[in-house]
Protein backbone atom coordinates (compact mmCIF):
# COMPACT_ATOMS: atom_id res chain seq x y z
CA UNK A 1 1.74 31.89 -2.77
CA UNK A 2 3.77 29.25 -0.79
CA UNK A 3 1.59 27.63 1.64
CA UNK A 4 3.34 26.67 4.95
CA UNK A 5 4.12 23.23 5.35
CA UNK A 6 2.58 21.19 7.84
CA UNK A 7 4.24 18.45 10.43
CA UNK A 8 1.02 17.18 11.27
CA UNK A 9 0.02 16.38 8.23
CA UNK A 10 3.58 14.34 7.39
CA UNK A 11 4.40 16.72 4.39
CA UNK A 12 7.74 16.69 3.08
CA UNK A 13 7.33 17.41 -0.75
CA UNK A 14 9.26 15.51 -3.61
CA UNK A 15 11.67 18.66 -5.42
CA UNK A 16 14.19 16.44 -6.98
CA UNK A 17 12.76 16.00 -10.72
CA UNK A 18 14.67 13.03 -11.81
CA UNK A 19 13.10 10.93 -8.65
CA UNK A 20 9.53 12.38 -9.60
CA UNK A 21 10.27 11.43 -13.54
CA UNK A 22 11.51 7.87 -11.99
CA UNK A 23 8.29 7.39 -9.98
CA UNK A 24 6.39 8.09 -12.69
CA UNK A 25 7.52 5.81 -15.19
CA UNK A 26 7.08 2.99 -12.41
CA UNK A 27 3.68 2.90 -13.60
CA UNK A 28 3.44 -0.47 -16.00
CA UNK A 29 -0.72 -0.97 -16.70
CA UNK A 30 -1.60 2.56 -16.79
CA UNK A 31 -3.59 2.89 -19.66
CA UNK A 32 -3.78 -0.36 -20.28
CA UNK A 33 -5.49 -2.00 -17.23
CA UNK A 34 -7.03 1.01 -16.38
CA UNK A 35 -7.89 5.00 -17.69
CA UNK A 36 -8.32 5.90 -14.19
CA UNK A 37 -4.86 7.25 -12.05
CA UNK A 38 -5.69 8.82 -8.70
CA UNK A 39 -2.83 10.80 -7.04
CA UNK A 40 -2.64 11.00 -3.17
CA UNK A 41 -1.12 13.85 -1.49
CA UNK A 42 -0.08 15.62 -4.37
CA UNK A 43 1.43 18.44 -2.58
CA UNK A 44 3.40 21.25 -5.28
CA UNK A 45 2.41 18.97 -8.04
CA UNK A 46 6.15 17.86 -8.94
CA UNK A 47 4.78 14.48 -9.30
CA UNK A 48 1.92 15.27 -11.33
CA UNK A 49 4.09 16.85 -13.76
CA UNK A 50 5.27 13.54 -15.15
CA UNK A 51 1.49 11.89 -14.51
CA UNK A 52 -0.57 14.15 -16.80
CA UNK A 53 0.45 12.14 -20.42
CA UNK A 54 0.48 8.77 -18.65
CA UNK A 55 -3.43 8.43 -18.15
CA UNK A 56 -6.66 9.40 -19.60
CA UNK A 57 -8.40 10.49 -16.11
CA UNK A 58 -5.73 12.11 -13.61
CA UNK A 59 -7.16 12.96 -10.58
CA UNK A 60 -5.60 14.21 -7.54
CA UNK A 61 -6.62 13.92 -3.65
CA UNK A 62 -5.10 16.51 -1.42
CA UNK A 63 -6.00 16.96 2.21
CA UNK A 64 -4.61 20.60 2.57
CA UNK A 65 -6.93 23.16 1.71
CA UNK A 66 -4.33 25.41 1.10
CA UNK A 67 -2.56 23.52 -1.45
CA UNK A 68 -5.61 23.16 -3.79
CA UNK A 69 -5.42 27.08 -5.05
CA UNK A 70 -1.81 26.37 -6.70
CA UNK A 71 -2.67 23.04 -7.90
CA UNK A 72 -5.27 24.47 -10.26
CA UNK A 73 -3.42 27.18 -11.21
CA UNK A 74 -0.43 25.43 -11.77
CA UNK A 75 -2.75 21.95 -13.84
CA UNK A 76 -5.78 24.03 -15.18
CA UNK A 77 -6.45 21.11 -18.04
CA UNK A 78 -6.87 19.09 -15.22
CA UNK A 79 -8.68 21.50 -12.74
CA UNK A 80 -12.25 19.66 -12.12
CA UNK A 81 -10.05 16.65 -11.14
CA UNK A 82 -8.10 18.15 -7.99
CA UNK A 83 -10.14 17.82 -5.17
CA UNK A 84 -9.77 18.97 -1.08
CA UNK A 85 -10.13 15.13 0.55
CA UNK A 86 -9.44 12.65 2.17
CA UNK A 87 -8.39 9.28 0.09
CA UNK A 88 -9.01 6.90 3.65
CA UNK A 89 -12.63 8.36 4.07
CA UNK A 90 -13.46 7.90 0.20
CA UNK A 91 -15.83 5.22 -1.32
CA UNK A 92 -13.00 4.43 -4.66
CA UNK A 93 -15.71 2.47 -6.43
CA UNK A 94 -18.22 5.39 -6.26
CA UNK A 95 -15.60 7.85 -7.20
CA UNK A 96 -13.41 6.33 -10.19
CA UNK A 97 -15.18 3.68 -11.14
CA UNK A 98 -14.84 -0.02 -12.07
CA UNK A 99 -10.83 0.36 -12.66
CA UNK A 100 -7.97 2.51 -11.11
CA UNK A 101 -4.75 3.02 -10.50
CA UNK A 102 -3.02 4.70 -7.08
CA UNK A 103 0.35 6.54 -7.02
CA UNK A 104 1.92 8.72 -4.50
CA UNK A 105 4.48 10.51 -2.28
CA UNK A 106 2.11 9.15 0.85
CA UNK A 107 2.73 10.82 4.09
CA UNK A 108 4.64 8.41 6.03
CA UNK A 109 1.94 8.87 8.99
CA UNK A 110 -1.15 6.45 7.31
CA UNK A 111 1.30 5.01 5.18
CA UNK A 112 0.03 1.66 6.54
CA UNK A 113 -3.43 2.97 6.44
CA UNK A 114 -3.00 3.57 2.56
CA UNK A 115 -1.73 0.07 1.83
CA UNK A 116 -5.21 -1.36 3.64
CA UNK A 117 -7.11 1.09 1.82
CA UNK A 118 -5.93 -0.55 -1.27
CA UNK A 119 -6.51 -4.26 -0.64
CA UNK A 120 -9.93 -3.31 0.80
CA UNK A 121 -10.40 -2.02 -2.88
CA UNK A 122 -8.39 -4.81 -4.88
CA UNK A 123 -10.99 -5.84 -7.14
CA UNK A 124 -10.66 -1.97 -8.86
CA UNK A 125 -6.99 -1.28 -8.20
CA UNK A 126 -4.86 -3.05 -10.47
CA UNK A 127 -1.68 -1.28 -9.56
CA UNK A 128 -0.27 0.60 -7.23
CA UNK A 129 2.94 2.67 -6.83
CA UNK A 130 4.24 4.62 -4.21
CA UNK A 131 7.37 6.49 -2.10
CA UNK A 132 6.94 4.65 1.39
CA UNK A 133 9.80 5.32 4.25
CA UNK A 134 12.34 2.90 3.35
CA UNK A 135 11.65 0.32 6.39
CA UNK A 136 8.08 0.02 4.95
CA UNK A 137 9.09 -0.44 2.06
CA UNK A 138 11.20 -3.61 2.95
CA UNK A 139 8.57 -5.03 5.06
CA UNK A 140 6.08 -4.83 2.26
CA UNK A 141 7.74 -6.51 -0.14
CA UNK A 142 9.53 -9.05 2.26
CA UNK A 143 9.07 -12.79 1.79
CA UNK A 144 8.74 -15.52 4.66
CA UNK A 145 11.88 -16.39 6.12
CA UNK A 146 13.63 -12.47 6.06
CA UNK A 147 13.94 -10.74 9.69
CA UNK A 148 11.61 -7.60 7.94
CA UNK A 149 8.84 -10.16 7.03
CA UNK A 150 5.55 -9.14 9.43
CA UNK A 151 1.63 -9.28 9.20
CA UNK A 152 2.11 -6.38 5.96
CA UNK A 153 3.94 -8.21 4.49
CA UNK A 154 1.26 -11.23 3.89
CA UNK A 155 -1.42 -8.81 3.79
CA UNK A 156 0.04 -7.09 0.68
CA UNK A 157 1.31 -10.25 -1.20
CA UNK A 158 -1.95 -12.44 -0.51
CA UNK A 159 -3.22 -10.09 -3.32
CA UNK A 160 -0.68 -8.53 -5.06
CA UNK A 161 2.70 -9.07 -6.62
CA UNK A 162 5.68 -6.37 -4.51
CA UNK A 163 8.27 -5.34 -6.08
CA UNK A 164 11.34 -2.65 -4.44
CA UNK A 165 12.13 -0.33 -7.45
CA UNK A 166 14.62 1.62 -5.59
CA UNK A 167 15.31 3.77 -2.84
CA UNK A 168 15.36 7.61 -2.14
CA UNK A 169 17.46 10.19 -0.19
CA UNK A 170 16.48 12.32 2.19
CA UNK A 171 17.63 15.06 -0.12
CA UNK A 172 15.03 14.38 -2.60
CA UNK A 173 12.23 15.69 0.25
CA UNK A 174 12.03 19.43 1.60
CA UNK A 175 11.68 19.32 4.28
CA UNK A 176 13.84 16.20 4.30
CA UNK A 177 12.55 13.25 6.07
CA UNK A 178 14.54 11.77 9.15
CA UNK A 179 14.73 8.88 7.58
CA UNK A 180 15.18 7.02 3.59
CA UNK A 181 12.40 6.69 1.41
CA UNK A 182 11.59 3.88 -1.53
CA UNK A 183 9.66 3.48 -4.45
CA UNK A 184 7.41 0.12 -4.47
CA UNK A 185 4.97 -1.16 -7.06
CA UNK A 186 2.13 -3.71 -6.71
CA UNK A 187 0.53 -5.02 -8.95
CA UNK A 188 -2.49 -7.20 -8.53
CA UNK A 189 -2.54 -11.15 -8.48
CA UNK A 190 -4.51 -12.76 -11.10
CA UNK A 191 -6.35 -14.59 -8.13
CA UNK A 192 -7.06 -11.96 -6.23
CA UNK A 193 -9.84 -13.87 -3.99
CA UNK A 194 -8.29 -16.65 -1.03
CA UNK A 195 -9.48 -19.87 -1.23
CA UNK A 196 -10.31 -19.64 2.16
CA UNK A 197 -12.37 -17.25 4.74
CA UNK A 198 -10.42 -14.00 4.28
CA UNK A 199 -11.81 -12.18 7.71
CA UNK A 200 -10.29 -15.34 9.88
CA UNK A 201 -7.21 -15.37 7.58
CA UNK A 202 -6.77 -11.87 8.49
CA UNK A 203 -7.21 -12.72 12.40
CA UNK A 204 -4.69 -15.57 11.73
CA UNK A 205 -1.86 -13.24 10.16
CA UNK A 206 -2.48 -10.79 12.68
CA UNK A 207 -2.46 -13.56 15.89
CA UNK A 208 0.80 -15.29 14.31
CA UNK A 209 2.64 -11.78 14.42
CA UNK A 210 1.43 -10.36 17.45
CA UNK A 211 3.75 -12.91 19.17
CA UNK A 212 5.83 -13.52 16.56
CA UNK A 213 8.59 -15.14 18.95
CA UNK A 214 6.00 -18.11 19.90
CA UNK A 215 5.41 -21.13 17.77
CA UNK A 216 2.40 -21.14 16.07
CA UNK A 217 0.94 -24.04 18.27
CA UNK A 218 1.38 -21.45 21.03
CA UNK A 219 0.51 -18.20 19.40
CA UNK A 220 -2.60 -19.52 18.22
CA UNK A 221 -3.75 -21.84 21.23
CA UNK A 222 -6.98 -19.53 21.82
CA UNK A 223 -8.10 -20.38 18.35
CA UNK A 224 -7.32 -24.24 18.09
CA UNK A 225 -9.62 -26.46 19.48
CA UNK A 226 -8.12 -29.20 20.91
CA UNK A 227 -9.46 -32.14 19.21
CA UNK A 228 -8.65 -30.41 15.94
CA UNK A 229 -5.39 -31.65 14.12
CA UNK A 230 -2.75 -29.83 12.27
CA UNK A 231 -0.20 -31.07 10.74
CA UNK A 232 3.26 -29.95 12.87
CA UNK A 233 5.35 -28.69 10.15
CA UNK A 234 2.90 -25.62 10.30
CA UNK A 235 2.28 -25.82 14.18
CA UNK A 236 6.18 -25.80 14.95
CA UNK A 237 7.10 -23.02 12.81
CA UNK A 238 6.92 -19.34 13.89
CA UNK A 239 4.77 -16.62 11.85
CA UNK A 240 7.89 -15.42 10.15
CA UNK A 241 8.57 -18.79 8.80
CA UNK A 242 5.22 -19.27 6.84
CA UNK A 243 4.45 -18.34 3.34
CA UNK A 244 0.95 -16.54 2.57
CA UNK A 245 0.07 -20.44 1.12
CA UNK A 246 0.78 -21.67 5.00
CA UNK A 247 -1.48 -18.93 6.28
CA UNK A 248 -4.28 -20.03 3.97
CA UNK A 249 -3.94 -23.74 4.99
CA UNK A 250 -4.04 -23.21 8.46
CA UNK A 251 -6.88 -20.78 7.75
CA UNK A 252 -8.56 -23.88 6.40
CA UNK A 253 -7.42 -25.90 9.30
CA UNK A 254 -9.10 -23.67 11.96
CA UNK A 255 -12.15 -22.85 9.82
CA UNK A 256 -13.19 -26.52 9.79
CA UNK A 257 -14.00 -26.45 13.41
CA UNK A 258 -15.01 -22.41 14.33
């Protein structure tokens, strides 16, 4: 049984067993940091293949029904671990417990959606490794100053060290994907809590970039009270310009008078 595969769902399934092998092996604190590995969006299972002696507890999330018959027929050690959901409506800490890891081929759709998923859950998710379209990839692990550097990008590294492992053809993919694919790894700051109020940070990083061609002086007006001062090599830079460190002073800034 070959189960259709679905555009709406963003499926285009990893074949090529030297990427899947590769992807794999990206994993660096599995079994170390955590016994825990949840896969996301399994598909045909070519990933799993190389996941099953990597980790004490594989489990794998796939949101096609029709995918979940062959998945147990083709991992039956791992059977009572494959399970029909959905990993952005899970509760993690209820499901896996205190530690956990996160790979994937992640449909390129909630791609974004996965990555928040992940720092929402940082304090159990050590690491995380994935196949992101190629252009998300970039802009994950850019740092301040680069052209592909956006409100991701200091989402992600606030909490967690990005690196780009390497990229992927469309070849590798059936269907194959309009576009390049890459393999990224994060893996989870030491000091994984700001020093500073993390919802207006967030509000800050997301202000900066949504006019990312303003100054910050100018981007952030609404939020700076006038009598408050902040120091101009901060205020005269854009949001491109400012390392997650310059986020979390002027976090501090603004925070001292909201």
């Amino acid at each position: 049984m070959n189960p259709q595969k679905k555009k709406y769902l963003g499926q285009h399934f990893l074949h090529e067993k030297t990427v899947a092998e590769r992807v794999a092996n990206s994993l660096q604190l599995a079994g170390k940091e955590y016994h825990a590995l949840v896969e996301v969006g399994p598909g045909e299972g070519s990933l799993t293949t190389y996941l099953l002696d990597k980790i004490t507890e594989l489990y794998l999330l796939e949101i096609d029904v029709d995918l979940i018959e062959n998945l147990k027929a083709k991992f039956p050690s791992i059977s009572a671990n494959i399970h029909h959901a959905d990993f952005l409506k899970m509760d993690l800490k209820s499901g896996f417990g205190t530690s956990m890891g996160i790979i994937g081929n992640y449909p390129y759709n909630i791609s974004s959606q996965i990555l928040i998923k992940t720092i929402e859950n940082r304090d159990i998710v050590p690491e995380m490794v994935g196949m992101f379209q190629k252009e998300v990839a970039e802009r994950v692990t850019a740092k301040s100053g680069s052209k592909t550097y956006g409100r991701i990008s200091v989402m992600v590294n606030a909490f967690y060290h990005t690196e780009y492992l390497f990229k992927v053809g469309k070849g590798a993919f059936s269907p194959p994907p309009k576009v390049d694919s890459a393999v990224i790894r994060l893996t989870r700051k030491d000091h994984f809590k700001l020093n500073c109020n993390e919802r207006l940070f967030s509000t800050v990083v997301a202000a900066s970039f949504n006019q990312r061609r303003k100054t910050i002086k100018n981007a952030l007006k609404p939020l700076i009270p006038k009598s408050q001062h902040i120091p101009d090599d901060l205020l005269n830079k854009r949001a491109e310009q400012l390392s997650v460190d310059d986020f979390i002073k002027m976090t501090n800034y603004l925070d001292q008078k909201l």
